[in-house]
N, C-alpha and C. Protein backbone atom coordinates (compact mmCIF):
# COMPACT_ATOMS: atom_id res chain seq x y z
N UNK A 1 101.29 104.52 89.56
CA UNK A 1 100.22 103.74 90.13
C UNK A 1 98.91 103.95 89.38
N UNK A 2 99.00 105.31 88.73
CA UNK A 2 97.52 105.31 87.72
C UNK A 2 97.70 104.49 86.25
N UNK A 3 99.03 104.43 85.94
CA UNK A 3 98.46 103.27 84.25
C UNK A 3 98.06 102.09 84.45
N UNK A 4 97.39 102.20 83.73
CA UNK A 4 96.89 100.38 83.53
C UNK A 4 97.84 99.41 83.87
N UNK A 5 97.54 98.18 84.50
CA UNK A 5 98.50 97.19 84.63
C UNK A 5 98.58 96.49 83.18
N UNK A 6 99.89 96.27 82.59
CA UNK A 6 100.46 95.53 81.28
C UNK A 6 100.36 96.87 80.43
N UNK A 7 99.99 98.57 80.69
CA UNK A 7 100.73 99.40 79.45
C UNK A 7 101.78 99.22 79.71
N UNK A 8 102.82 99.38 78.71
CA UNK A 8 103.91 100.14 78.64
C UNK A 8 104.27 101.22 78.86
N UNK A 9 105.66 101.84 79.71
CA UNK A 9 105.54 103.18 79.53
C UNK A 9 105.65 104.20 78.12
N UNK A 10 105.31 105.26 77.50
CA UNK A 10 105.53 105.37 76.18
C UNK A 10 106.65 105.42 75.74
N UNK A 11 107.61 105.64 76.61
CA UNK A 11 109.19 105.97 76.20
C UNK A 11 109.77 104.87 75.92
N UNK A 12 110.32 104.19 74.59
CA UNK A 12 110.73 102.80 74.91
C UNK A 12 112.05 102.81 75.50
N UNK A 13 112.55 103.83 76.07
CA UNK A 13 113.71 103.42 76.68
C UNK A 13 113.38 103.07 78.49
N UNK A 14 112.34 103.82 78.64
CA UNK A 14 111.93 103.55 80.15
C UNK A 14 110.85 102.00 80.06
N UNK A 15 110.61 101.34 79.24
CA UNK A 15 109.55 100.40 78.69
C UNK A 15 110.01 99.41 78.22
N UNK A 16 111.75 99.30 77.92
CA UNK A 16 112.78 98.41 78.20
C UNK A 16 113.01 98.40 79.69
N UNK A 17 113.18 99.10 80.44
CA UNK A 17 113.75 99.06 81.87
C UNK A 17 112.55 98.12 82.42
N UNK A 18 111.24 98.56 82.49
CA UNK A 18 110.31 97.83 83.11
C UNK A 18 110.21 96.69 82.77
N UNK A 19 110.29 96.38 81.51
CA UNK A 19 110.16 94.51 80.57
C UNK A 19 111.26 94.11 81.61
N UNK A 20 112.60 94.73 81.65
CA UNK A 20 113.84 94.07 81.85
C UNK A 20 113.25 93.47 83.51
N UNK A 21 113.08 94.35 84.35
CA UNK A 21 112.73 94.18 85.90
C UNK A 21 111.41 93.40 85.90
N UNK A 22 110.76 93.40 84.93
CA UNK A 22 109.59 92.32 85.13
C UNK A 22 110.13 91.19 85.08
N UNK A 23 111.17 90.78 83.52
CA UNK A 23 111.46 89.51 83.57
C UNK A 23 112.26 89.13 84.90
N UNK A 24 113.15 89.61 85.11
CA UNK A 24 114.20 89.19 86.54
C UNK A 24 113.22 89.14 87.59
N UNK A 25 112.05 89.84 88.09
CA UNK A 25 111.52 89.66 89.33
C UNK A 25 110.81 88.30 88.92
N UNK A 26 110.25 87.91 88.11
CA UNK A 26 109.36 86.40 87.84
C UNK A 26 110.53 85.88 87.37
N UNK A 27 111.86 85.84 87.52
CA UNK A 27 112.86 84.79 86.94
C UNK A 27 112.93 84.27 88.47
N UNK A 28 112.37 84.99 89.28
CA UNK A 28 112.78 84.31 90.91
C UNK A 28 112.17 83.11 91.35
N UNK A 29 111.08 83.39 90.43
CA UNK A 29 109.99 81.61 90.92
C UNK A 29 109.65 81.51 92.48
N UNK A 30 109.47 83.43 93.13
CA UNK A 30 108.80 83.42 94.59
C UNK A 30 107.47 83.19 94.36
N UNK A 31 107.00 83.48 93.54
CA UNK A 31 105.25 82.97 93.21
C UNK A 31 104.44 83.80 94.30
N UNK A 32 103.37 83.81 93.99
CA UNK A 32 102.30 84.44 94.63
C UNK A 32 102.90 84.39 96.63
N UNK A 33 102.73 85.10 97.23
CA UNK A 33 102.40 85.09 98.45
C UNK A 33 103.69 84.62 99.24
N UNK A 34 104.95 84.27 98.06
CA UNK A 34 105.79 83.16 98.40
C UNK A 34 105.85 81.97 98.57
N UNK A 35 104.44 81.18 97.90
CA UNK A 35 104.53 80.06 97.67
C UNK A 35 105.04 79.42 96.44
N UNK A 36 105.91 79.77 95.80
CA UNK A 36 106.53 79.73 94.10
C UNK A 36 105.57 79.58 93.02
N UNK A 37 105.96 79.63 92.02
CA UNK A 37 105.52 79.71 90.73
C UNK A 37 105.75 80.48 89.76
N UNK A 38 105.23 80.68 88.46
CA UNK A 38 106.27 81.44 87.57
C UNK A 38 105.60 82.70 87.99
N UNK A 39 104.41 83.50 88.54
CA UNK A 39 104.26 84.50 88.50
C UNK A 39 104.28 85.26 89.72
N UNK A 40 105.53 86.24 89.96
CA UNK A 40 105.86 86.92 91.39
C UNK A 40 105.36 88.03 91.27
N UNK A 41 105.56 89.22 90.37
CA UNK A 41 104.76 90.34 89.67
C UNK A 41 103.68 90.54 88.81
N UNK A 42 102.66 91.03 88.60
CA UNK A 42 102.19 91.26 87.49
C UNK A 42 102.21 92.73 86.55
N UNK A 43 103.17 93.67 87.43
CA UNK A 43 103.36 94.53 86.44
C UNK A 43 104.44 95.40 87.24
N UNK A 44 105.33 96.17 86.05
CA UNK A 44 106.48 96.77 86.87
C UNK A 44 106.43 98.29 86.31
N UNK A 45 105.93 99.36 86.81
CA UNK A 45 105.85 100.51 86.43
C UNK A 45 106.87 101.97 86.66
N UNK A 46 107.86 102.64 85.94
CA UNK A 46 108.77 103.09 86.46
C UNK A 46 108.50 104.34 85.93
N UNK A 47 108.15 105.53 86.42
CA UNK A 47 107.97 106.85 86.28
C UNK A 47 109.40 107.50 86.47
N UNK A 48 109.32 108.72 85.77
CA UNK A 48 110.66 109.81 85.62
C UNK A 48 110.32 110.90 85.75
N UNK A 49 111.15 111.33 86.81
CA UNK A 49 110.74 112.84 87.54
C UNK A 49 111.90 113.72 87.76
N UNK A 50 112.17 114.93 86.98
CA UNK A 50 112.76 115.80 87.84
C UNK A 50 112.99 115.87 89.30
N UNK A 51 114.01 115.63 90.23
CA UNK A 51 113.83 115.45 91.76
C UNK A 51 114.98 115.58 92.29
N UNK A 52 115.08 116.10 93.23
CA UNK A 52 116.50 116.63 94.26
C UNK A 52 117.12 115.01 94.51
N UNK A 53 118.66 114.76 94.42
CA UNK A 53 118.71 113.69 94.63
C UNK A 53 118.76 112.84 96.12
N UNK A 54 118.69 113.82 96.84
CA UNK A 54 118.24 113.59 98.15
C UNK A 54 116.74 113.35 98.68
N UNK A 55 115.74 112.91 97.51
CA UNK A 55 114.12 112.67 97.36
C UNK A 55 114.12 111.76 96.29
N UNK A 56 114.48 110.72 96.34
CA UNK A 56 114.03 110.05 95.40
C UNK A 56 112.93 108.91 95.90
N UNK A 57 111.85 109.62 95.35
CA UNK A 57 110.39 108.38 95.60
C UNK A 57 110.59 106.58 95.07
N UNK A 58 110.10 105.97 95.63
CA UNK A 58 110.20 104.61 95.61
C UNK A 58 108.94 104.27 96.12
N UNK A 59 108.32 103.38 95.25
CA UNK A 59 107.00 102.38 95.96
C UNK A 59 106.85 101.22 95.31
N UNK A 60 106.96 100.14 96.23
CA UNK A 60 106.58 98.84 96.20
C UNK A 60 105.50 98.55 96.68
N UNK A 61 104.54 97.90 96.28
CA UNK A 61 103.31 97.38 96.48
C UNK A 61 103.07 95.90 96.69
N UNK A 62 103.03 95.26 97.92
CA UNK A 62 103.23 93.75 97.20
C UNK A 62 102.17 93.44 98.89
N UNK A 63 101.47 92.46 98.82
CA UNK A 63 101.11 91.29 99.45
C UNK A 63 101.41 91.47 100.81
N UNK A 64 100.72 91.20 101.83
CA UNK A 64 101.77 90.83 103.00
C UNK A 64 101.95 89.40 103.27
N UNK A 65 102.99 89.02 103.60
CA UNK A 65 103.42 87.46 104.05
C UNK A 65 102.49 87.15 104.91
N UNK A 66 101.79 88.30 106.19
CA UNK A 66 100.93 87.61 106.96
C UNK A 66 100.01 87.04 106.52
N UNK A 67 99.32 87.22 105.34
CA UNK A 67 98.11 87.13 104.95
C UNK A 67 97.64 85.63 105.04
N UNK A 68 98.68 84.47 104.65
CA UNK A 68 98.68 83.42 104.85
C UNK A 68 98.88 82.44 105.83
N UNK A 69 99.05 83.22 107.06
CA UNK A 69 99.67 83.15 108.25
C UNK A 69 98.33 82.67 108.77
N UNK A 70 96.46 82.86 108.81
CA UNK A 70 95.98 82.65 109.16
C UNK A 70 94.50 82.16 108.54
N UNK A 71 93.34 81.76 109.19
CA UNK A 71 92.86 81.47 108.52
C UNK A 71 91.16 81.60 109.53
N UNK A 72 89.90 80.73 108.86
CA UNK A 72 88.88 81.07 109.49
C UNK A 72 87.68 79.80 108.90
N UNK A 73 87.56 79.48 110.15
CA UNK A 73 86.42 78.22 110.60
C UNK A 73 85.25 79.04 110.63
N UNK A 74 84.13 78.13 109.16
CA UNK A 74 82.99 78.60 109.20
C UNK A 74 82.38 77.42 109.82
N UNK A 75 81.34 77.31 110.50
CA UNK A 75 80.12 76.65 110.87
C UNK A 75 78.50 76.70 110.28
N UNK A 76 78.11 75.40 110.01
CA UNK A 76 76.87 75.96 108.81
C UNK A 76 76.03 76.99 110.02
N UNK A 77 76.26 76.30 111.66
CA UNK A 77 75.51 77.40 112.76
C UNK A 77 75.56 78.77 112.09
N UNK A 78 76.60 79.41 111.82
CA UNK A 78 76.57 80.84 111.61
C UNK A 78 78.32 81.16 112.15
N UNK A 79 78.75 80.63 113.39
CA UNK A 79 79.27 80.40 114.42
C UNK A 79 80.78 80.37 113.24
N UNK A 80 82.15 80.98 114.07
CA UNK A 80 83.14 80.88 113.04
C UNK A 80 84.57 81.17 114.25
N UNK A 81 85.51 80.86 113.80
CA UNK A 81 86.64 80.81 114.60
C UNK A 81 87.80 80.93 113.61
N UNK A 82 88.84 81.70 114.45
CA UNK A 82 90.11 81.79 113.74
C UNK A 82 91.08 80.97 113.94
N UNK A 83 91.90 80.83 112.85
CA UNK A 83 92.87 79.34 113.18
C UNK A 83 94.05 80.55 112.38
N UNK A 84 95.21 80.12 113.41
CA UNK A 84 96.56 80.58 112.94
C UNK A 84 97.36 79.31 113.11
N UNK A 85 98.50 79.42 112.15
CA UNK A 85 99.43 78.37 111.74
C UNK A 85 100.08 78.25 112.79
N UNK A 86 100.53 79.70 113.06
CA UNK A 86 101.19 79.51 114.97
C UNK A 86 100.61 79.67 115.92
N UNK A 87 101.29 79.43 116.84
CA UNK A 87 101.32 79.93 118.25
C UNK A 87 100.07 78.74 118.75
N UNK A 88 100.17 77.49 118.47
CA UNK A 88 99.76 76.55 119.21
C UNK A 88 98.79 75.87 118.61
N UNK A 89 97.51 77.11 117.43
CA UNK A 89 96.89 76.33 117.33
C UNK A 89 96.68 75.84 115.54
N UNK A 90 96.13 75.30 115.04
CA UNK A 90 96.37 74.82 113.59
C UNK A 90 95.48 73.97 112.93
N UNK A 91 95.21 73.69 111.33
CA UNK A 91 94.31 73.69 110.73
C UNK A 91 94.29 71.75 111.07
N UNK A 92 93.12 71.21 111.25
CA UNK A 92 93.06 70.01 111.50
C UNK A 92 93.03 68.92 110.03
């Protein structure tokens, strides 16, 4: 989570693995947020650790689906309201 997004890792054998899982996760065409497009990831980072194999760390970082789920009515008043896709009420 600390390298730069787009280094490589230095090892090119671990720096093949990441190219490889970058291309296949944007071969999915889920696109941002899950609305498609060519870009689902922007970077795939895979660290190597000595570790009991009963601990093996894993982290995904991604978006939440809710995020798009809702939304927010400004008024030039000042005055503002929330609009969600569900539960009855919705963007006019």
């Amino acid at each position: 989570m600390l390298r730069p997004i787009g280094k490589p890792h230095p090892d090119p054998e671990i720096a093949a693995i990441e190219k490889e899982l970058y291309d296949a996760i944007n071969s999915t065409k889920i696109g941002p947020m899950g609305f498609g497009g060519d870009t689902t990831t922007l970077a795939v980072h895979v660290e190597i650790a000595d570790v009991h194999e009963t601990q093996n760390p894993v982290s995904v970082s991604f978006q939440c689906w809710a995020a798009r789920r809702s939304g927010m009515r400004i008024f030039q008043d000042g005055r503002f309201e929330y609009i969600w896709e569900f539960g009855g009420e919705g963007y006019e």
